[in-house]
C-alpha atoms as a PDB file:
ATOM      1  CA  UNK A   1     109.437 131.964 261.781  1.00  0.00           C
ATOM      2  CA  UNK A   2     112.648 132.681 259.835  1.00  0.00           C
ATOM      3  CA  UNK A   3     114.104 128.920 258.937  1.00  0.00           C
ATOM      4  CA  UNK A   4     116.677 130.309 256.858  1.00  0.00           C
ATOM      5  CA  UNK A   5     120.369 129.276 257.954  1.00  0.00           C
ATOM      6  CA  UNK A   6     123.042 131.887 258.305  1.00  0.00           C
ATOM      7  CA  UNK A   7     126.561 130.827 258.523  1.00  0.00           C
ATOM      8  CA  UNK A   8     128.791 132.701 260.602  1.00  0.00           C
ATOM      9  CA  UNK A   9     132.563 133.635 259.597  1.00  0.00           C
ATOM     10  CA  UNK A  10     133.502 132.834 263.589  1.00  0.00           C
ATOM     11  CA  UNK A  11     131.737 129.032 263.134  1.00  0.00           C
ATOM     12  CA  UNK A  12     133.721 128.316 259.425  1.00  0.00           C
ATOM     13  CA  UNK A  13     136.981 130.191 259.892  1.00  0.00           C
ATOM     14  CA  UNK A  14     137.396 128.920 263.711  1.00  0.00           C
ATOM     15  CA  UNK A  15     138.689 132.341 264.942  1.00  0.00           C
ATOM     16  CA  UNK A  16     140.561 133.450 261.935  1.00  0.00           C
ATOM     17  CA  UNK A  17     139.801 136.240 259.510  1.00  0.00           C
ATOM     18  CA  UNK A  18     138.897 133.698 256.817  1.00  0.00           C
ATOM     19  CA  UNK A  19     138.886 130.288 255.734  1.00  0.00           C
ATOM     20  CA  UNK A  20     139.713 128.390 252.299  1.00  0.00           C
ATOM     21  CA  UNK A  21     139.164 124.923 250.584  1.00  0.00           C
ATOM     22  CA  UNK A  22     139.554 123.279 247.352  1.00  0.00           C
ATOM     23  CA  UNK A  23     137.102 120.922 245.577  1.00  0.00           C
ATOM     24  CA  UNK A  24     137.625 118.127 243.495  1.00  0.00           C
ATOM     25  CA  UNK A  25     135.248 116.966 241.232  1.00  0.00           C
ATOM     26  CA  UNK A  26     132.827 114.514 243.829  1.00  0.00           C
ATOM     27  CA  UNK A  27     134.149 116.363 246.836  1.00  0.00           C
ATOM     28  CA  UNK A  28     131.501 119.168 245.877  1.00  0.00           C
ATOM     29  CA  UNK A  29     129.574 116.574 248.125  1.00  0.00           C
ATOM     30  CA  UNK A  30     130.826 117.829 251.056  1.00  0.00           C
ATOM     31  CA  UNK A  31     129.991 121.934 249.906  1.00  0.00           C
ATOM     32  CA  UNK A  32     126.773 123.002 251.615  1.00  0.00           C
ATOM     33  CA  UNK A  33     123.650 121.474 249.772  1.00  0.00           C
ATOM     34  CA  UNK A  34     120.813 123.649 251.199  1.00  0.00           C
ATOM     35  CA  UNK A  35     120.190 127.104 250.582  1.00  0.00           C
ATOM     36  CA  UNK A  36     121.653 129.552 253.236  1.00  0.00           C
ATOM     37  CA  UNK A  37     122.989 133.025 253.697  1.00  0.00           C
ATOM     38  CA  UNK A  38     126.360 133.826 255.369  1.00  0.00           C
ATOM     39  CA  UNK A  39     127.748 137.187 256.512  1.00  0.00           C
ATOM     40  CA  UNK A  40     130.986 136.956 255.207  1.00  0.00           C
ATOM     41  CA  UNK A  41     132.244 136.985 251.723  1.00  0.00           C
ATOM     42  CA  UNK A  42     132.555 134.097 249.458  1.00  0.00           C
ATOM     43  CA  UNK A  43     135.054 134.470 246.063  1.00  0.00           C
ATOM     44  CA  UNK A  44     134.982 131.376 244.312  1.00  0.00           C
ATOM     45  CA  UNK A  45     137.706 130.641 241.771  1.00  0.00           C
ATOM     46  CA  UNK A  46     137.017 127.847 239.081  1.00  0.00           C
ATOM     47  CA  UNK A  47     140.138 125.971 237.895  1.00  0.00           C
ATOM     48  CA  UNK A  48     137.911 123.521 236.116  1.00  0.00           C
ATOM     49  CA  UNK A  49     135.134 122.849 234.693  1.00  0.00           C
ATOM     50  CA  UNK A  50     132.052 124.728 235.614  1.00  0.00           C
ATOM     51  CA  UNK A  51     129.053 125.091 238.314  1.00  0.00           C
ATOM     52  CA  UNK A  52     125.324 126.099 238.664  1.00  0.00           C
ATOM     53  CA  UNK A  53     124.512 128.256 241.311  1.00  0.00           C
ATOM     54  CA  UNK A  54     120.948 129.736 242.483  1.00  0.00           C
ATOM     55  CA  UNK A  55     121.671 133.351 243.870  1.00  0.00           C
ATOM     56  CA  UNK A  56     118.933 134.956 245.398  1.00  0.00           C
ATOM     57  CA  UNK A  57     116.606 132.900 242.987  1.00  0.00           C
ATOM     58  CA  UNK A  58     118.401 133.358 240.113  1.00  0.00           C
ATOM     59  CA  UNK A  59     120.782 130.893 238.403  1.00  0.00           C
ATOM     60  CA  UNK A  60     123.816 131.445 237.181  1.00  0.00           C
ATOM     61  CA  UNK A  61     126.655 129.473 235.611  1.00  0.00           C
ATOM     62  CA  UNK A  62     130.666 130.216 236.177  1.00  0.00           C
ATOM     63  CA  UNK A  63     132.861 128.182 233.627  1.00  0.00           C
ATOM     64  CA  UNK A  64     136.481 127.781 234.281  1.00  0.00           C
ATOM     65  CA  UNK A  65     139.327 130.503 234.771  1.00  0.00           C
ATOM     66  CA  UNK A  66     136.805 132.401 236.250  1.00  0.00           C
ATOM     67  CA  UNK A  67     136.157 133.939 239.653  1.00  0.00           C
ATOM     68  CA  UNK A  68     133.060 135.083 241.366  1.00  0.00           C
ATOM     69  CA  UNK A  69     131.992 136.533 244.618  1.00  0.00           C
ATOM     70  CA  UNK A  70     128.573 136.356 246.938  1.00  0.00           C
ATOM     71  CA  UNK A  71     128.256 138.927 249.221  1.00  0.00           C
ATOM     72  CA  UNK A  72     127.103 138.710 252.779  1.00  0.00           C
ATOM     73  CA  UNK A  73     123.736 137.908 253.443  1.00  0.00           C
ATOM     74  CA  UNK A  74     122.996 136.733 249.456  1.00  0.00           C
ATOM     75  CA  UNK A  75     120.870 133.569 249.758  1.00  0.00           C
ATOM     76  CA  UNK A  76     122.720 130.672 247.300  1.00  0.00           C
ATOM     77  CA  UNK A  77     122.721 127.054 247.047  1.00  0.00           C
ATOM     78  CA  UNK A  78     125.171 125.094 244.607  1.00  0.00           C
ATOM     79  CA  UNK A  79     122.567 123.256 241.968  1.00  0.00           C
ATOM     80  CA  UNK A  80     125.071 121.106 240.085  1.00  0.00           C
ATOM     81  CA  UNK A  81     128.888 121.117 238.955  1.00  0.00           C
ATOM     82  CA  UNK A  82     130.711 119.433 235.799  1.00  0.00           C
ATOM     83  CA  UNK A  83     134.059 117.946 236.582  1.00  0.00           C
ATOM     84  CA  UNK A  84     135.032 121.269 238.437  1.00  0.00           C
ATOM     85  CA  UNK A  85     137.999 121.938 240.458  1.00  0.00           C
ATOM     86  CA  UNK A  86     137.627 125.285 242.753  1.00  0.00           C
ATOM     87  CA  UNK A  87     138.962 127.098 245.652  1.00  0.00           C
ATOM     88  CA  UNK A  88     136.347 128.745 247.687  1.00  0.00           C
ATOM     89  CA  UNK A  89     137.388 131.524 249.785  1.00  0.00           C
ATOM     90  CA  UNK A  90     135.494 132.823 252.630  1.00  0.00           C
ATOM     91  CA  UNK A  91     136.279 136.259 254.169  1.00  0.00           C
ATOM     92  CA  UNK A  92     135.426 138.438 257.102  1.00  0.00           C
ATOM     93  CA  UNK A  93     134.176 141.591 255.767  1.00  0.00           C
ATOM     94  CA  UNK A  94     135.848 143.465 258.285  1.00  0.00           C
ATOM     95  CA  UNK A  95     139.463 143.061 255.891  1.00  0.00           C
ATOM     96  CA  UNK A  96     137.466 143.728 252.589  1.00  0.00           C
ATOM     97  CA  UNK A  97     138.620 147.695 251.847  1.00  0.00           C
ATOM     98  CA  UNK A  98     136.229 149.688 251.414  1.00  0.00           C
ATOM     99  CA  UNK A  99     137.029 150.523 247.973  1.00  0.00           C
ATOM    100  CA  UNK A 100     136.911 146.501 247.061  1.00  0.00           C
ATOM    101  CA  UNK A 101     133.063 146.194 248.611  1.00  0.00           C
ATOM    102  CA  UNK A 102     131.987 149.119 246.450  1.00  0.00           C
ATOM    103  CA  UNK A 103     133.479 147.294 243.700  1.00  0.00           C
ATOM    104  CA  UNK A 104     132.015 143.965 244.438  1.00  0.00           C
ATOM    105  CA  UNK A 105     128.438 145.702 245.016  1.00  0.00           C
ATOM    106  CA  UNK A 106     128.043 148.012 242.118  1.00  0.00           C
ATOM    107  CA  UNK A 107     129.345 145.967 239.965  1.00  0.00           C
ATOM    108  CA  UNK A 108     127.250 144.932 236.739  1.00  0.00           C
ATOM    109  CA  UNK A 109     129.052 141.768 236.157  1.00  0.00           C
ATOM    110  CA  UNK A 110     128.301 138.597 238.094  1.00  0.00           C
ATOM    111  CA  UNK A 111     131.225 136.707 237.706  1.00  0.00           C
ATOM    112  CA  UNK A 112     134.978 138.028 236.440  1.00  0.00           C
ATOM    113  CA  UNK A 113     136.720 136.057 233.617  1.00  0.00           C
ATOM    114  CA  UNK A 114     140.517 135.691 234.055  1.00  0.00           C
ATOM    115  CA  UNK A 115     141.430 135.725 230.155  1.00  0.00           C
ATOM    116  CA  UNK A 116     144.872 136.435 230.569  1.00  0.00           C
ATOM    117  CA  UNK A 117     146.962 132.993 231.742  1.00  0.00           C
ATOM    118  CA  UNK A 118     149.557 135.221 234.224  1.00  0.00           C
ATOM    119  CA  UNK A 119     146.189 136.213 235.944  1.00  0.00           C
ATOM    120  CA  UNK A 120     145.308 132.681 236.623  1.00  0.00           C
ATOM    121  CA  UNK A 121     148.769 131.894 237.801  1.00  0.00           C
ATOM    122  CA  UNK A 122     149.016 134.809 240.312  1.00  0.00           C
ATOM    123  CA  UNK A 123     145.585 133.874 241.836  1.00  0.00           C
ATOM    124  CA  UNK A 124     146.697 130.223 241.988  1.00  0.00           C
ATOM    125  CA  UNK A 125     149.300 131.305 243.883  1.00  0.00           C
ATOM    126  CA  UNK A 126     147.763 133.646 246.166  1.00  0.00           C
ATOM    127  CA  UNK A 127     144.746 130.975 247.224  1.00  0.00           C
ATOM    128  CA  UNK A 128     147.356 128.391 247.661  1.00  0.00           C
ATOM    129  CA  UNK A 129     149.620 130.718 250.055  1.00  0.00           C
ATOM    130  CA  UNK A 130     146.640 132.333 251.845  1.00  0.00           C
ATOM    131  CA  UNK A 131     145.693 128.476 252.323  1.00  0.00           C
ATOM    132  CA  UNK A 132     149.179 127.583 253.265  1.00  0.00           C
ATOM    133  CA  UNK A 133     149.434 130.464 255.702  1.00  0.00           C
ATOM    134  CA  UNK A 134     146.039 129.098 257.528  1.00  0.00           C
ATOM    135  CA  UNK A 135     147.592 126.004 258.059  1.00  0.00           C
ATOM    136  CA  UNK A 136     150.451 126.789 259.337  1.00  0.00           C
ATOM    137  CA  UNK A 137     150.974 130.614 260.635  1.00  0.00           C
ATOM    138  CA  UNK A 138     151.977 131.172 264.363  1.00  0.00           C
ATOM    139  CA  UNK A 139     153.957 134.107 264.636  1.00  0.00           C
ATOM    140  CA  UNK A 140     152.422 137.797 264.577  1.00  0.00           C
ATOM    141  CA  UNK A 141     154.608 138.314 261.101  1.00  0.00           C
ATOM    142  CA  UNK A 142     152.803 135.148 259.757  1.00  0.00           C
ATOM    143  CA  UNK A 143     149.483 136.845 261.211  1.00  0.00           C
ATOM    144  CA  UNK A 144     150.592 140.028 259.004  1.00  0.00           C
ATOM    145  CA  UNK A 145     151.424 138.254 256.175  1.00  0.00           C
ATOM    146  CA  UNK A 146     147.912 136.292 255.858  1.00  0.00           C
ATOM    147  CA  UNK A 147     146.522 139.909 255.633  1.00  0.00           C
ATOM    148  CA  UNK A 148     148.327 141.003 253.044  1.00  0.00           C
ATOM    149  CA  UNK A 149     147.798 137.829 250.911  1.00  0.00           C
ATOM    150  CA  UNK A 150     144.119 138.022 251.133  1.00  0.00           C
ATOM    151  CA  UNK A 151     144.118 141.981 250.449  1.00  0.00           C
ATOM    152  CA  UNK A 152     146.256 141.356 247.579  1.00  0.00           C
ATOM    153  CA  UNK A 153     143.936 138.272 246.310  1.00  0.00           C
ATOM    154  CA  UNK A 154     140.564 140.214 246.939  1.00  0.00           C
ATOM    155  CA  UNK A 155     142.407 143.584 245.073  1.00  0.00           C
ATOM    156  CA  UNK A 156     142.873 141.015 242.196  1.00  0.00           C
ATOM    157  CA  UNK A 157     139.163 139.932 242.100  1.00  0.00           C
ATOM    158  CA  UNK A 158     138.191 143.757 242.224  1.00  0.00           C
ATOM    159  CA  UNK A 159     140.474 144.741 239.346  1.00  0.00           C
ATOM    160  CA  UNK A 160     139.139 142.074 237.341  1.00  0.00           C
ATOM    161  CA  UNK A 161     134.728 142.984 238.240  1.00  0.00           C
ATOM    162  CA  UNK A 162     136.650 146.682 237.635  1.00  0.00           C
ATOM    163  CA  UNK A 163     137.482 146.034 234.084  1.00  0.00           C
ATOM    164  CA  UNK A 164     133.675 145.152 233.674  1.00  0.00           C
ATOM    165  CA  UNK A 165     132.625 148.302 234.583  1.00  0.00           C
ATOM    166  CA  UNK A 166     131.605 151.037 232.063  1.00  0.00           C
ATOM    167  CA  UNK A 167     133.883 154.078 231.682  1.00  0.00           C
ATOM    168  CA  UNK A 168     130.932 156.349 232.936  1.00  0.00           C
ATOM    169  CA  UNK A 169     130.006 154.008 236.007  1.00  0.00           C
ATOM    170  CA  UNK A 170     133.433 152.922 237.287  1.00  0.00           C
ATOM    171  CA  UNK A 171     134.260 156.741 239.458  1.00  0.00           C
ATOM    172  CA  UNK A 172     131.384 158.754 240.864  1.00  0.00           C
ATOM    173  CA  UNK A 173     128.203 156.733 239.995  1.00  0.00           C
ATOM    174  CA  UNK A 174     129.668 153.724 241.169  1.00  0.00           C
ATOM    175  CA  UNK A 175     130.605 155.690 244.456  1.00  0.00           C
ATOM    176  CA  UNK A 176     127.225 157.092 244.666  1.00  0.00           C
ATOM    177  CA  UNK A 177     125.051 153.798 244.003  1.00  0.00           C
ATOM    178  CA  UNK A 178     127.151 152.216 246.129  1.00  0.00           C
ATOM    179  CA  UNK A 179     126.626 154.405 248.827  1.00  0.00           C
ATOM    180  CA  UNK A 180     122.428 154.479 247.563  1.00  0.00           C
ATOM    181  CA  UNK A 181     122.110 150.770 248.512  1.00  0.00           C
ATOM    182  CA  UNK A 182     123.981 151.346 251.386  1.00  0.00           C
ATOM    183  CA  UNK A 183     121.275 153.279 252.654  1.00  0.00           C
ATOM    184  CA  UNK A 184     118.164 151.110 250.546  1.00  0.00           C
ATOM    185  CA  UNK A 185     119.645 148.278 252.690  1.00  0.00           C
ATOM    186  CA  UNK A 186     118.929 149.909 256.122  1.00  0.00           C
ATOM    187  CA  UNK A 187     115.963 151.929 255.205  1.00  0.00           C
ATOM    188  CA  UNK A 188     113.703 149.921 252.553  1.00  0.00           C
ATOM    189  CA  UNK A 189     111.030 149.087 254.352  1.00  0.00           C
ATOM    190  CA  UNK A 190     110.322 152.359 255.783  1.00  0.00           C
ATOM    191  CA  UNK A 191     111.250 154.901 252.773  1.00  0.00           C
ATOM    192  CA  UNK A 192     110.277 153.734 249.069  1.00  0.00           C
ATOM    193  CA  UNK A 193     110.337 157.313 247.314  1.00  0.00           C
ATOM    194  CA  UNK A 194     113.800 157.965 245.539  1.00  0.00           C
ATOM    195  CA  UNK A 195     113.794 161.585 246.340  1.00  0.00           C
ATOM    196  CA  UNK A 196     113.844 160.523 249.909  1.00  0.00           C
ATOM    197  CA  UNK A 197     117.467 158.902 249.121  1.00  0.00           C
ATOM    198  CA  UNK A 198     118.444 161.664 246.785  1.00  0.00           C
ATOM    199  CA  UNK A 199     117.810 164.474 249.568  1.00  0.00           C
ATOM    200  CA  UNK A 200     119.314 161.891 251.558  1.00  0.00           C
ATOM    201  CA  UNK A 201     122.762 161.661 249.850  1.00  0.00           C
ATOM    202  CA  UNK A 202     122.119 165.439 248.860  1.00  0.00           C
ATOM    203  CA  UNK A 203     121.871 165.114 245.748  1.00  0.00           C
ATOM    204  CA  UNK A 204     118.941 165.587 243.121  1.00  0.00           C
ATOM    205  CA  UNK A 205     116.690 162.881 241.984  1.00  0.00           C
ATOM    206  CA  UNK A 206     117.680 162.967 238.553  1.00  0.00           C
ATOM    207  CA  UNK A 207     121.453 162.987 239.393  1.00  0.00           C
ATOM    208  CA  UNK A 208     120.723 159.650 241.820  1.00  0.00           C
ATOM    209  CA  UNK A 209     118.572 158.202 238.634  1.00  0.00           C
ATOM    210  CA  UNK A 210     121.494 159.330 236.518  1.00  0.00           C
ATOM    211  CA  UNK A 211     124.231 157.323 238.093  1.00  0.00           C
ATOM    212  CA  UNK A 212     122.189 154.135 239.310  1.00  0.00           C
ATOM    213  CA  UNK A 213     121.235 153.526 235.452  1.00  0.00           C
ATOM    214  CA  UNK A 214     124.643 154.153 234.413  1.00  0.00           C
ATOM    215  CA  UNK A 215     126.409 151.905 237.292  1.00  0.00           C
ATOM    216  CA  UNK A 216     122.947 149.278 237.148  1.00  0.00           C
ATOM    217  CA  UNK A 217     121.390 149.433 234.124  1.00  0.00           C
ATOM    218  CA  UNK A 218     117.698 150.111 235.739  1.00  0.00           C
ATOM    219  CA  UNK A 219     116.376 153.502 237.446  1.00  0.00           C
ATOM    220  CA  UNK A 220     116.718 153.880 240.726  1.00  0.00           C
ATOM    221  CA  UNK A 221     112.858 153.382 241.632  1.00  0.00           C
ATOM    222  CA  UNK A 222     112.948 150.173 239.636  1.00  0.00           C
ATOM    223  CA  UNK A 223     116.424 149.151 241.899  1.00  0.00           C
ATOM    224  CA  UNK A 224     114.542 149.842 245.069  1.00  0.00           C
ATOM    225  CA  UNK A 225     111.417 148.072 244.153  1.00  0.00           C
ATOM    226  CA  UNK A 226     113.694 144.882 243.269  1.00  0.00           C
ATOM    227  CA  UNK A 227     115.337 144.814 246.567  1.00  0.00           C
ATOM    228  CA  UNK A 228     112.217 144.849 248.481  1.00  0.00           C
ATOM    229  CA  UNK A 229     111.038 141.979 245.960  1.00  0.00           C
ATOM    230  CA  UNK A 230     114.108 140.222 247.059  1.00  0.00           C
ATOM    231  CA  UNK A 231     113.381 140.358 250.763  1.00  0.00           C
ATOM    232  CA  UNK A 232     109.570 139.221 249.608  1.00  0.00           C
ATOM    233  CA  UNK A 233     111.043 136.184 248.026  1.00  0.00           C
ATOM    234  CA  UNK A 234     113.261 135.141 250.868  1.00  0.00           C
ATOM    235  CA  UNK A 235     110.301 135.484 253.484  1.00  0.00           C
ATOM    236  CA  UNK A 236     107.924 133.826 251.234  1.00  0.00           C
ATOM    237  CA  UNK A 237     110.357 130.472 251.015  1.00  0.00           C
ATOM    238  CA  UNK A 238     112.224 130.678 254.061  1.00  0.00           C
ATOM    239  CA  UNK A 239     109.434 131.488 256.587  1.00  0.00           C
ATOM    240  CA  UNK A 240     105.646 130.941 257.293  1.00  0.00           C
ATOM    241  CA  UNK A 241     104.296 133.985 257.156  1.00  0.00           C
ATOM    242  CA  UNK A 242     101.551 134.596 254.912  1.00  0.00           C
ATOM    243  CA  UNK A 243     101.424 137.222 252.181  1.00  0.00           C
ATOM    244  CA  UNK A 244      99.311 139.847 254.394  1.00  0.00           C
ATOM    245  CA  UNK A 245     102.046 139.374 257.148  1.00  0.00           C
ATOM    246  CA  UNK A 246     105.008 139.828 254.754  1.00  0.00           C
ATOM    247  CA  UNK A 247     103.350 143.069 253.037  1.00  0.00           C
ATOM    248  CA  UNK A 248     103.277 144.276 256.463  1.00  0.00           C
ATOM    249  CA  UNK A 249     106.680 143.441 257.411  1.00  0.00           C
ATOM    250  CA  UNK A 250     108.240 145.077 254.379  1.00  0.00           C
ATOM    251  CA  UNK A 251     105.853 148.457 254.863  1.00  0.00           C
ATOM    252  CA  UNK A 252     103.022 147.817 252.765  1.00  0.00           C
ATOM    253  CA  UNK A 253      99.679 148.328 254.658  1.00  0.00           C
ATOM    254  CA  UNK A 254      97.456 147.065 251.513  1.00  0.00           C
ATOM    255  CA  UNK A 255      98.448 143.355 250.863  1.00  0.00           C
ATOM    256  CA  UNK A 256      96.463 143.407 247.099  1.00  0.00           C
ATOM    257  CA  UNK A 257      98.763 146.443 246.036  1.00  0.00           C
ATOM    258  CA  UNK A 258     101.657 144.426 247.847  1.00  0.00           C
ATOM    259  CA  UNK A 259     100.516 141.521 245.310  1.00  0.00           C
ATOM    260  CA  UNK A 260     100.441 143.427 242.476  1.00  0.00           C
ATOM    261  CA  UNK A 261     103.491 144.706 242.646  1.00  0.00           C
ATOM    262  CA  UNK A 262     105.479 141.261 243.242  1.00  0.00           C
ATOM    263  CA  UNK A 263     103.445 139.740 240.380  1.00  0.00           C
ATOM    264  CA  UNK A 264     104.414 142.852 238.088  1.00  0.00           C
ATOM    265  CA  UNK A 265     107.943 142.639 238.833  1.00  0.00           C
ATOM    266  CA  UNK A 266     108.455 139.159 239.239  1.00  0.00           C
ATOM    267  CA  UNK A 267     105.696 138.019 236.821  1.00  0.00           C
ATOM    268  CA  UNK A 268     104.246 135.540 239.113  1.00  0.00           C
ATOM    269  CA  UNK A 269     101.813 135.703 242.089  1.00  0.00           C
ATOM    270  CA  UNK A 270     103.190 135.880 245.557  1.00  0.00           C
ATOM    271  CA  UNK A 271     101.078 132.387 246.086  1.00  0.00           C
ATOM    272  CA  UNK A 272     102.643 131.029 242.705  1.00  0.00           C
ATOM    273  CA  UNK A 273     105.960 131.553 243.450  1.00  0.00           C
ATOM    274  CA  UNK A 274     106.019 130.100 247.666  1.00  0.00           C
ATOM    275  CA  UNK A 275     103.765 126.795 245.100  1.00  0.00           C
ATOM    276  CA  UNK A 276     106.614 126.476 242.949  1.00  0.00           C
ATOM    277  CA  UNK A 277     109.949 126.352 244.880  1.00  0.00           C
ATOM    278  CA  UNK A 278     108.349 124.556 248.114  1.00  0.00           C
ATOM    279  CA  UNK A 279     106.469 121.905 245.657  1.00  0.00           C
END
């Protein structure tokens, strides 16, 4: 049974394309302590001071002027925060352009870092009008307005994760790795073979390899082995299945070459890992 929780934009934003906050320092207490998944977008923007967060297992930590997103259904769970002041901004995907998610998803960098002080003070501004405009809107031009601000704040976000990008990756390998896990996140546990996806996309397999390594840094084979090691992870801590039962559920009919494979990539045992983050 799948224990995990997901959080729903319609339950946060109570009918309205989004919702906002900002934390202060020991009001972090009242940000969601358990891990969970949501299926909406989350952009965090640090003011001050800095956080640990646990993404999908691995940790990461955002220090201040700097802005972040977690995309829909990424498992996370805040481990610990230093004096921080934040806005946390939680979007339905449905108003992310296209162009933006492709941005956000093929993206090498985890976090952006706002260097520049104007940068800071535009998003500032935009958080605190978009939270403004939550508050307060009525009218169908306030409705429009809200729209705009968060397209403008989330085309900020994406220009900054867009500077990160290398000069080969940020046009037509970005486009087509984007559009690659597009298709590795419908189809994984069914098709495993990267010509599959290349004759998929039309394209060849060394074209595909060519622009995931560019836009990921790892081959395409490796990328779609590491996805399915993701799903293994989440079913092995959020659910009861056992290992033959999740090898199954993620297309593997021999459970020891299932094994083998997690512990290669992951460098730990199926059974290790469920030991040490449910000890």
């Amino acid at each position: 049974m799948d224990n995990l929780p997901l959080h729903k934009i319609s339950e946060k934003a109570g009918g309205e394309i989004a919702f906002i906050k900002r934390i202060r320092n020991s009001e972090t207490t009242h940000v969601t302590d358990y891990a969970h998944r949501d299926n909406y977008y989350i952009f965090i923007f640090i003011e001050k001071g800095d956080i640990r967060i646990l993404i999908d297992f691995e940790e990461y930590c955002f220090a201040e002027n700097s802005i972040f997103c977690i995309l829909p259904g990424q498992v996370h769970l805040l481990k610990n925060h230093n004096d921080v002041t934040a806005w946390i901004l939680g979007v339905n995907p449905l108003v992310v352009k296209e162009a933006y998610k492709e941005i956000f998803e093929t993206s090498l960098l985890k976090s952006g870092k706002l260097a520049a002080d104007n940068d800071v003070n535009y998003l500032y501004f935009c958080f605190s009008a978009i939270s403004e405009r939550l508050n307060h809107h009525h009218s169908k031009i306030d409705e429009t307005l809200l729209h705009d601000l968060i397209s403008c704040s989330i085309g900020m976000i994406a220009e900054t994760y867009y500077a990160g990008l290398s000069e080969k990756a940020s046009n037509r390998y970005a486009s087509i790795t984007y559009k690659f896990k597009r298709l590795l996140s419908v189809n994984y546990k069914q098709i495993k073979n990267p010509s599959q996806y290349a004759s998929m996309m039309n394209l060849s397999s060394v074209y595909l390899n060519e622009a995931v390594k560019n836009t990921t840094g790892i081959s395409v084979s490796r990328y779609i082995s590491g996805e399915i090691m993701i799903q293994a992870q989440r079913l092995l801590f959020y659910t009861d299945m056992s290992v033959k039962e999740i090898a199954l559920e993620l297309g593997y009919d021999d459970p020891f070459y299932f094994t083998r494979l997690f512990t290669k990539i992951t460098e730990i045992s199926p059974t290790r890992f469920r030991e040490k983050y449910l000890k």
